[in-house]
C-alpha atoms as a PDB file:
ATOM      1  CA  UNK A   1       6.883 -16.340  36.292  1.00  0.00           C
ATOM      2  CA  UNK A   2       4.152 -17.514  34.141  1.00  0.00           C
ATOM      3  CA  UNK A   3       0.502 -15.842  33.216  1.00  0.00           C
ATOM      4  CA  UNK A   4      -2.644 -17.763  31.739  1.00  0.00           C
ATOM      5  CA  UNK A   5      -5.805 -16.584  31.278  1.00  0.00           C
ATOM      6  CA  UNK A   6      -7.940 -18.270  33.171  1.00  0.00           C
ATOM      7  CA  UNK A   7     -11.155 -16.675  31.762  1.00  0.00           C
ATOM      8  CA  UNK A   8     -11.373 -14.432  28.800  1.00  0.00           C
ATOM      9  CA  UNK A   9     -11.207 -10.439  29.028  1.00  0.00           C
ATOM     10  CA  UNK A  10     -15.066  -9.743  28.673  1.00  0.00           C
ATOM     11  CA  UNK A  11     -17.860  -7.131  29.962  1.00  0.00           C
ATOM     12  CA  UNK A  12     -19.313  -7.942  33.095  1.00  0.00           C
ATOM     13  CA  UNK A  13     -22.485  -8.184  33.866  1.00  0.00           C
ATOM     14  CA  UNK A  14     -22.106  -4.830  35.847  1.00  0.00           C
ATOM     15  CA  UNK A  15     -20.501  -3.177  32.725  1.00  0.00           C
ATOM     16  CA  UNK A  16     -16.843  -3.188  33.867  1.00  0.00           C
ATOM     17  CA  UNK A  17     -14.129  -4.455  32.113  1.00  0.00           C
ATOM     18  CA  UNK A  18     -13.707  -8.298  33.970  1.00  0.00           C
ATOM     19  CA  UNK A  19     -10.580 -10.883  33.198  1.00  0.00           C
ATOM     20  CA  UNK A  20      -9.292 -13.585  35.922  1.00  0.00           C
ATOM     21  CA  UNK A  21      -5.626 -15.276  35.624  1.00  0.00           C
ATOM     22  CA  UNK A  22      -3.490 -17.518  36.812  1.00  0.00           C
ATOM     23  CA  UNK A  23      -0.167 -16.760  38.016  1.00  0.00           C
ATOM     24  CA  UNK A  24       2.517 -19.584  38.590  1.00  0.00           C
ATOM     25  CA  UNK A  25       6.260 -19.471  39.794  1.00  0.00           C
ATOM     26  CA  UNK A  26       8.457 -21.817  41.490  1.00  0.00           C
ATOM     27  CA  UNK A  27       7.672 -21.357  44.810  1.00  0.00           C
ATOM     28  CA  UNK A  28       3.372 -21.851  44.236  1.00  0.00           C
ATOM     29  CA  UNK A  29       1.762 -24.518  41.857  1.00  0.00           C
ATOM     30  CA  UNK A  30      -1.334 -21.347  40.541  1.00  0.00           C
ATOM     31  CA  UNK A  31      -2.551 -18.001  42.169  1.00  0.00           C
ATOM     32  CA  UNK A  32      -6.175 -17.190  40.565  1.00  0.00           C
ATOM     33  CA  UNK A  33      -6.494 -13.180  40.609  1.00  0.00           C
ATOM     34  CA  UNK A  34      -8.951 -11.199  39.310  1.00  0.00           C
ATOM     35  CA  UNK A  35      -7.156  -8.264  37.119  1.00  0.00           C
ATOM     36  CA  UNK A  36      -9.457  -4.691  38.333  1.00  0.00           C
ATOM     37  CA  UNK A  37     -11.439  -3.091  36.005  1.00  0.00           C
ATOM     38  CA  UNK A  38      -9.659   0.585  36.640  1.00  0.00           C
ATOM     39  CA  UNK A  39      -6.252  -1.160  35.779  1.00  0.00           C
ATOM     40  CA  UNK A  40      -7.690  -2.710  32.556  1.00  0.00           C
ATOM     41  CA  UNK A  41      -9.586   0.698  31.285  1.00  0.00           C
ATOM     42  CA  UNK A  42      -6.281   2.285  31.706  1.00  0.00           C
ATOM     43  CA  UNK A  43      -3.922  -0.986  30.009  1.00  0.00           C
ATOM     44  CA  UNK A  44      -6.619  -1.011  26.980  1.00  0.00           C
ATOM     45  CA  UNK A  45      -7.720   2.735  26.856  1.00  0.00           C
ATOM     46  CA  UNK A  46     -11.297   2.198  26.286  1.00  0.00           C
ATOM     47  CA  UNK A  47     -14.707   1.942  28.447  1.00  0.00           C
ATOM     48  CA  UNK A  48     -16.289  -0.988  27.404  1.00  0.00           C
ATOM     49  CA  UNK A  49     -18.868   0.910  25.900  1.00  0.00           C
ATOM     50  CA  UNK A  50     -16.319   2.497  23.494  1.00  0.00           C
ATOM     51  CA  UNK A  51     -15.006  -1.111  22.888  1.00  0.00           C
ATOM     52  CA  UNK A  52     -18.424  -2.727  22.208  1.00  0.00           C
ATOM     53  CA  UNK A  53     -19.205   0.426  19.692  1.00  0.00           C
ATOM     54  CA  UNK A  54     -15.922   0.079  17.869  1.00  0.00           C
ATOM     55  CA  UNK A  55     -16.697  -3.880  17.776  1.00  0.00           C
ATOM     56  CA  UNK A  56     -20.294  -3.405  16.272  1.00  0.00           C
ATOM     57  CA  UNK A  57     -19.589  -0.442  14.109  1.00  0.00           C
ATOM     58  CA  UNK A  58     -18.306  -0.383  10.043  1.00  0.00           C
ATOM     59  CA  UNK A  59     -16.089   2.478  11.146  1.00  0.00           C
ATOM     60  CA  UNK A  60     -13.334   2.984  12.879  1.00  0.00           C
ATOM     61  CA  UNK A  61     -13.076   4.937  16.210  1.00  0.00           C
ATOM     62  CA  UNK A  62     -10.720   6.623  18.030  1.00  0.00           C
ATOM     63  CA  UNK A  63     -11.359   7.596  21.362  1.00  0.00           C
ATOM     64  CA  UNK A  64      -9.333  10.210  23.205  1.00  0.00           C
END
């Protein structure tokens, strides 16, 4: 099994973490899914407030 992004991890316009990939195997050419944001704040460990703070800031942050 194969996965591609399809479209970069980003913020949505709602504020929740949003990323879309592809899937492939040998049984289906591509399967488009759209990753949820509750399984991505729990993969990457950080609200995307706490990421966009971290991004923008001089210092670094940890966040429990």
């Amino acid at each position: 099994m194969e996965t591609k992004p399809v479209e970069p991890l980003c913020v949505s316009d709602d504020g929740l973490w949003s990323l879309t990939v592809a899937l492939n195997d040998e049984s289906y050419e591509c399967l488009t899914c759209r990753v949820a944001h509750t399984f991505l704040l729990e993969l990457i460990g950080w609200t995307p407030e706490q990421a966009l703070v971290s991004v923008f800031s001089r210092h670094y942050y940890k966040f429990a």
